[in-house]
Protein backbone atom coordinates (compact mmCIF):
# COMPACT_ATOMS: atom_id res chain seq x y z
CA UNK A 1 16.98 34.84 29.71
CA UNK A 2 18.44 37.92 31.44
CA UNK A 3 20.97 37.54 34.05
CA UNK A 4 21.25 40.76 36.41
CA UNK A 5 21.65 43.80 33.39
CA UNK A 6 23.96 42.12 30.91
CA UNK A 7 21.81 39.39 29.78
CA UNK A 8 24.26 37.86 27.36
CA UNK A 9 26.92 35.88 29.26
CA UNK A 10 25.81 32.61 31.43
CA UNK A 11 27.85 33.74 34.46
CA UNK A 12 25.29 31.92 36.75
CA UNK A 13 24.83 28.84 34.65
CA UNK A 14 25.66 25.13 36.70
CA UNK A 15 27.14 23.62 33.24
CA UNK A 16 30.09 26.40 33.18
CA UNK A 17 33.33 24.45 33.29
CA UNK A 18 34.49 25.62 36.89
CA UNK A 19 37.94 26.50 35.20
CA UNK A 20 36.03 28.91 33.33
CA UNK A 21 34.19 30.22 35.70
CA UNK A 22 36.64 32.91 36.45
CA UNK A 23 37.63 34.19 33.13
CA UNK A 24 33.50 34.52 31.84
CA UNK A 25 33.03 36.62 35.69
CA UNK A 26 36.05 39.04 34.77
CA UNK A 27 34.90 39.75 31.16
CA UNK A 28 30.82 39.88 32.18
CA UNK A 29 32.16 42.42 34.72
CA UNK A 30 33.85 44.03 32.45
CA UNK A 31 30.81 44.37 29.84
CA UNK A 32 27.98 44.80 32.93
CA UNK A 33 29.77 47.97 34.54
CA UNK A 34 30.30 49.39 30.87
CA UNK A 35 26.57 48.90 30.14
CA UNK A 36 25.43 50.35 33.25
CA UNK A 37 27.70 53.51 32.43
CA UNK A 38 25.57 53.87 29.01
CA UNK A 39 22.27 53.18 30.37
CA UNK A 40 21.77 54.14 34.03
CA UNK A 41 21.40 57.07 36.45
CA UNK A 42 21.13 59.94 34.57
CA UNK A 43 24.42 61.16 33.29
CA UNK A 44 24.11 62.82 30.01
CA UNK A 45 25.14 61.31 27.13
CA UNK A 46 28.16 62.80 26.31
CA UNK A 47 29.79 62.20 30.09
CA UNK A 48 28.64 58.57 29.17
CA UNK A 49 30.55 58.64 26.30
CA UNK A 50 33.58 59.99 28.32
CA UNK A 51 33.68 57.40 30.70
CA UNK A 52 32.94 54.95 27.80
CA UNK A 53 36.09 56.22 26.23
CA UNK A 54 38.11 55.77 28.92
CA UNK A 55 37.53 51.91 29.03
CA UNK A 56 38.08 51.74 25.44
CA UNK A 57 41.76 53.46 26.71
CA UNK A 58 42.38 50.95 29.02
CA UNK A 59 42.01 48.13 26.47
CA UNK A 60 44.74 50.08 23.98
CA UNK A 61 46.90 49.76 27.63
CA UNK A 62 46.37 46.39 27.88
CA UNK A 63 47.04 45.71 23.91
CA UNK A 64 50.16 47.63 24.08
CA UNK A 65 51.47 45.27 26.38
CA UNK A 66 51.23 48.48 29.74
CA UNK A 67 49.79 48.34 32.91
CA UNK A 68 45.90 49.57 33.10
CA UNK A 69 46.05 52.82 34.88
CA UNK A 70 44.87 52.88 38.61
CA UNK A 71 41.35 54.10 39.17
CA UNK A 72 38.26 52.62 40.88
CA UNK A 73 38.07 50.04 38.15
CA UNK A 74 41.80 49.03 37.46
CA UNK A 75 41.66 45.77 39.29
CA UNK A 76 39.03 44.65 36.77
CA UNK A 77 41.02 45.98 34.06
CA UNK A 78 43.95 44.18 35.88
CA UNK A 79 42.40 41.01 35.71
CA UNK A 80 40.79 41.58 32.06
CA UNK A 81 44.53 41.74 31.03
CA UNK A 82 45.57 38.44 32.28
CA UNK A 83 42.34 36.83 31.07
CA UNK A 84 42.95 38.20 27.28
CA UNK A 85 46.82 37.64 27.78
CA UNK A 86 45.92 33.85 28.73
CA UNK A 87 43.24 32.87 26.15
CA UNK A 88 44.69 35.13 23.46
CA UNK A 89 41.15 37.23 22.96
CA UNK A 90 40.39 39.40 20.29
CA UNK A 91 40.70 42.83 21.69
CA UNK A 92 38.44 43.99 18.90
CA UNK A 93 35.40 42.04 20.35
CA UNK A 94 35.51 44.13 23.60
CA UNK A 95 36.11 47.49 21.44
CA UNK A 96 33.27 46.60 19.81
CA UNK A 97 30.99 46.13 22.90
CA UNK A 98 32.26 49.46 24.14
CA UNK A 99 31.18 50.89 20.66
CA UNK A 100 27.53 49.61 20.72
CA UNK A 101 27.34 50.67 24.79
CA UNK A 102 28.10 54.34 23.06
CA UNK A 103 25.59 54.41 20.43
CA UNK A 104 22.86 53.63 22.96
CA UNK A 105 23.41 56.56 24.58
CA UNK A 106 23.10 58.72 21.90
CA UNK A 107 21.11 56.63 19.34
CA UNK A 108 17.30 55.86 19.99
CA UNK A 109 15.87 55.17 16.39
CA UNK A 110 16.52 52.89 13.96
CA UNK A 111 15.62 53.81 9.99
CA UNK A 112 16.01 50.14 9.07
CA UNK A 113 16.40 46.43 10.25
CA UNK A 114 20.33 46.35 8.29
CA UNK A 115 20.73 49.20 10.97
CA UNK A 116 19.68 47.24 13.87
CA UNK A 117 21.68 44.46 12.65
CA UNK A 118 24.73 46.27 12.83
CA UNK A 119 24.11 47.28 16.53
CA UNK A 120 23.65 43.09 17.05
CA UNK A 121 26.85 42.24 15.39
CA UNK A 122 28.75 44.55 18.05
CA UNK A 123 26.72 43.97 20.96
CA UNK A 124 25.65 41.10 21.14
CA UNK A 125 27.81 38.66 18.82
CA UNK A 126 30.98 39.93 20.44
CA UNK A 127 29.71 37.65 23.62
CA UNK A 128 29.26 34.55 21.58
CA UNK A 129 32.57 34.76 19.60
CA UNK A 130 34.49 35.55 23.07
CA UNK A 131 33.02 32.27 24.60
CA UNK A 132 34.41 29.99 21.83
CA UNK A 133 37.86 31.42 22.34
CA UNK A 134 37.32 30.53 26.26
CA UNK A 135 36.32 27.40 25.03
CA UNK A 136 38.86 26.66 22.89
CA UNK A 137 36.41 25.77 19.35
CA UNK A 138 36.88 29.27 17.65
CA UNK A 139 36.68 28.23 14.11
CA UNK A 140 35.24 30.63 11.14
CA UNK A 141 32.22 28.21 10.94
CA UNK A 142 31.66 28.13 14.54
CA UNK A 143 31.83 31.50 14.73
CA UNK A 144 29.16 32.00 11.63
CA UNK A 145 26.48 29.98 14.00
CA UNK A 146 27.49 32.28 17.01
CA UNK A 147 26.90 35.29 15.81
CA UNK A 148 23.06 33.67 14.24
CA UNK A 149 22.13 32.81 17.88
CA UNK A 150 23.48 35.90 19.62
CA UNK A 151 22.12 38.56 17.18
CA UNK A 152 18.51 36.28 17.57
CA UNK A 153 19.07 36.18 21.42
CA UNK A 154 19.43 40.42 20.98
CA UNK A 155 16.35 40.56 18.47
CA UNK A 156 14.20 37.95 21.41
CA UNK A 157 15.45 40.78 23.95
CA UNK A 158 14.26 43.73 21.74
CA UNK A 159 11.23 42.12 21.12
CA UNK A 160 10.18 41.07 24.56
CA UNK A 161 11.36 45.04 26.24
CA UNK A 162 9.29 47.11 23.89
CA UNK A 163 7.38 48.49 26.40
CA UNK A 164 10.68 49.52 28.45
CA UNK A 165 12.39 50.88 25.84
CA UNK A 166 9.52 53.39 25.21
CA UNK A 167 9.48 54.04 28.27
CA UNK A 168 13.22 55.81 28.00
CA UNK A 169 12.45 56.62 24.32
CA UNK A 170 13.84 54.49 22.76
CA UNK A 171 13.07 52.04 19.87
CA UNK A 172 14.97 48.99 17.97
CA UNK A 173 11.73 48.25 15.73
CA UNK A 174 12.97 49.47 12.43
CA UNK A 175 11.26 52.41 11.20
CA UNK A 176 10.79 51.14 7.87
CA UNK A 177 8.96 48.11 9.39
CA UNK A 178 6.79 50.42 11.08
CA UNK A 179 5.86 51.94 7.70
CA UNK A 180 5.43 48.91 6.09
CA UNK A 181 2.77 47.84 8.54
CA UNK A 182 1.14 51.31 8.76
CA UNK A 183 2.16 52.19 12.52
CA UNK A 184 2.90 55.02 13.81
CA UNK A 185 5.68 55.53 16.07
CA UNK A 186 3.84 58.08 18.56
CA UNK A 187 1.01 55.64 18.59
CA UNK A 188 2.63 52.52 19.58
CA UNK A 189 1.19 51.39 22.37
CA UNK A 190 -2.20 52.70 22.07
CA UNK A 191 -3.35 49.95 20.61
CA UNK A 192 -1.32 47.04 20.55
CA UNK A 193 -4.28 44.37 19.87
CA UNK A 194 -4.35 46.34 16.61
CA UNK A 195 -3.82 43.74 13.55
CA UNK A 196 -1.37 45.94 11.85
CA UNK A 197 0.55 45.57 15.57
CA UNK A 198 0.12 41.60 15.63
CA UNK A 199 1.07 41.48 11.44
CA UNK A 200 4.22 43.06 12.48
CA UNK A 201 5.18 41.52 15.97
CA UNK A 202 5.06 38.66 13.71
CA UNK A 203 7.11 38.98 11.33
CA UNK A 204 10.03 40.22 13.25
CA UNK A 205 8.84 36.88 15.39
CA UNK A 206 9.59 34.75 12.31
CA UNK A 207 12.87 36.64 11.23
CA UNK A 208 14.11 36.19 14.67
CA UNK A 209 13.19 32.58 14.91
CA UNK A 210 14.60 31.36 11.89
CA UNK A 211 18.05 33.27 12.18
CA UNK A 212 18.04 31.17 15.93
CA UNK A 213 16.92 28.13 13.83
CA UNK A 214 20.11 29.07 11.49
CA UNK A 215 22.75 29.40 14.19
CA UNK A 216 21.16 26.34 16.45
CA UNK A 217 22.79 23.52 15.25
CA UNK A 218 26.36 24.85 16.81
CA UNK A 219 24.42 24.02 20.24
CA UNK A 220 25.02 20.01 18.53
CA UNK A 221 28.58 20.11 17.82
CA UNK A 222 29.93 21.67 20.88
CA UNK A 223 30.71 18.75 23.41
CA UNK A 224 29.41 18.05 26.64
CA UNK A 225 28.34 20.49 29.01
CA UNK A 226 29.17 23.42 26.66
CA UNK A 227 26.95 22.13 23.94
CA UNK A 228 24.21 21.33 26.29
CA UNK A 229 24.58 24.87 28.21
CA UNK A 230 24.13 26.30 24.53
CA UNK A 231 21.05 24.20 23.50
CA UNK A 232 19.20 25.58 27.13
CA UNK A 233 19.97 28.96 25.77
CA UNK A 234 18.68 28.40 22.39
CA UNK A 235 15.59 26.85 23.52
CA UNK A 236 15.05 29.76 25.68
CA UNK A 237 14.77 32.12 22.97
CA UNK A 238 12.82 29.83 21.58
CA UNK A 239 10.70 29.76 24.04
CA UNK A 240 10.46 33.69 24.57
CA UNK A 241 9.67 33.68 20.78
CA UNK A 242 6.87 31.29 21.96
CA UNK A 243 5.62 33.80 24.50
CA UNK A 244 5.38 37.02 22.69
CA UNK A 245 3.37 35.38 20.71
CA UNK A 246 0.76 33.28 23.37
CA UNK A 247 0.18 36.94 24.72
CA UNK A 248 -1.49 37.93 20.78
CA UNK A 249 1.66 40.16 20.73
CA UNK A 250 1.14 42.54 23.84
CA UNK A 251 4.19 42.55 25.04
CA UNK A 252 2.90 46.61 26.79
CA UNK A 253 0.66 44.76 29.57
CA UNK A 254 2.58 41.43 30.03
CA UNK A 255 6.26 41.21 29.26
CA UNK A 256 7.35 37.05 28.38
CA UNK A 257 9.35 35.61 30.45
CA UNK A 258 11.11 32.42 31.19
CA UNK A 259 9.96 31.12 34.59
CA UNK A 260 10.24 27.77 36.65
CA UNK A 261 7.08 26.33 34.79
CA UNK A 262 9.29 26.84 31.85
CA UNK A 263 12.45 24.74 32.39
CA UNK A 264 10.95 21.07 32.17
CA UNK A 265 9.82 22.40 28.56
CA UNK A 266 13.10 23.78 27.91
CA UNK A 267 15.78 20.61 29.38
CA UNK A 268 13.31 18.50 27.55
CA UNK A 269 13.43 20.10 24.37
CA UNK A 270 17.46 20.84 24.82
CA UNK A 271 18.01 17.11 25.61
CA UNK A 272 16.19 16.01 22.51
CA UNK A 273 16.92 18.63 20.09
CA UNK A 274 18.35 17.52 17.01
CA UNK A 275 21.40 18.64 15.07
C-alpha cells in the first residue's frame, strides 16, 4: 500500500487521469516534504513544529489571495496555489494535514481509540476528500464513504507498522484496548504469540475491516478508471487485513505486505467486487 513515505495518495497509480496527474504530484509533494519534517532526521520536536508552522503560513498566503514567500520550498507552494486556485480546494483539508504532521511529533500515546480516530480524520481523510474535489464528485455522501476508507486505510497502516513504531516509541494501539486485553505496554513485543496479543490484533482487525467494508461501496459509484483505481485500493487493505492475520498476528517478525503474488488476487477481486 505505501508509496515512497506518504502512503496515502496514488501518485504512481496507471489509472490516474493524466490531466490529473499534475495536480495529485503538487499536493503529495506538498504533504510528503511536510511529513518528512515531522518524522525524520532528528530535529527536536519543537523545531519540527517551527518549520511545520511555517507551511501552515504559507497556506494563510495563499488563502489571502498573496504570493507564497520565497524560500527553498516556494515553488511548491507556488504551484500548490494554482492547483487550489484551479479546483477550488478546501484550504482546511491541508491545515488539517499540517495539524496531525504536528501532533506526531510531540504525541506518542493514545488513551483511547475516539483519540486515534481524531488523528485519522486529519491525516488521513483529508487525502480522500481532496481527491473527490480533483475529481470533480465531492458530494456530502461521497465524502461520508471517503473518510470510512481512508481512516481504515490509516488503521491497516497502524496495524501492519507496530513493530516500527515501537521502535521510535511510539504507539496508535489505544491504551484502553491494551487494558482491556490485559497487555502491557512495556511488554509488547515480548510475546506476541500470546492469546491476549492475537484476541486484540483481532479485534482492531475486525473494527478496521468493517469501517473499509462501510466506506467500500464509493469504489462502485465512482466511474471508470477512478472507481476502479479506488476498488484496487480497497482491496488492498483488504488484503493487508488478510495478512496480519495469516501471520497469527505477529506483525514484530514479519511485517504484511502487498507484493506481486498479490495483485492477480487483488484486480480479480476489484473487477468483481460488488456495490
Amino acid at each position: 500500500m505505501s508509496i515512497d513515505h506518504y502512503e496515502n495518495f496514488p501518485v504512481a497509480s496507471v489509472l490516474l487521469p493524466a490531466q490529473l496527474r499534475h495536480p495529485v504530484s503538487v499536493i503529495y509533494g506538498f504533504a510528503r516534504t511536510a511529513d518528512d519534517i515531522a518524522d525524520e532526521g532528528d530535529l527536536p520536536a519543537e523545531a519540527r513544529i517551527e518549520a511545520l508552522r511555517r507551511y501552515s503560513e504559507q497556506l494563510d498566503r495563499i488563502g489571502a489571495g498573496e504570493l507564497p514567500a520565497a524560500q527553498p520550498v516556494g515553488e511548491l507552494f507556488a504551484n500548490l496555489a494554482q492547483v487550489i486556485a484551479h479546483y477550488r480546494l478546501d484550504l482546511g483539508l491541508l491545515h488539517d494535514l499540517l495539524s496531525a504532521f504536528s501532533q506526531d511529533a510531540t504525541t506518542r500515546r493514545y488513551s483511547n481509540f475516539e483519540g486515534v480516530l481524531d488523528y485519522c480524520r486529519r491525516s488521513a481523510n483529508p487525502v480522500g476528500r481532496l481527491m473527490l474535489a480533483l475529481y470533480r464528485h465531492d458530494t456530502p455522501q461521497y465524502r461520508t464513504l471517503s473518510d470510512d476508507i481512508c481512516t481504515a486505510l490509516q488503521l491497516v497502516n497502524f496495524w501492519q507498522d507496530v513493530a516500527i513504531d515501537r521502535a521510535k516509541d511510539r504507539l496508535y494501539l489505544p491504551l484502553d484496548d491494551l487494558a482491556r486485553f490485559g497487555i502491557d505496554v512495556e511488554s509488547l513485543n515480548q510475546d506476541p504469540s500470546h492469546t491476549a496479543w492475537r484476541s486484540l490484533m483481532q479485534f482492531e482487525v475486525d473494527r478496521t475491516r468493517t469501517m473499509m467494508l462501510n466506506g467500500a461501496p464509493l469504489a462502485r459509484l465512482l466511474p471508470g478508471r477512478i472507481g476502479l483505481e479506488l476498488r484496487l485500493v480497497v482491496q488492498g487493505g483488504l488484503r493487508i487485513l488478510e495478512k496480519i492475520e495469516q501471520v497469527q498476528f505477529d506483525v514484530f517478525q514479519r511485517r504484511p505486505v502487498l507484493t506481486w503474488q498479490d495483485w492477480p488476487i487483488l484486480i480479480w477481486r476489484a473487477l468483481w467486487m460488488r456495490s
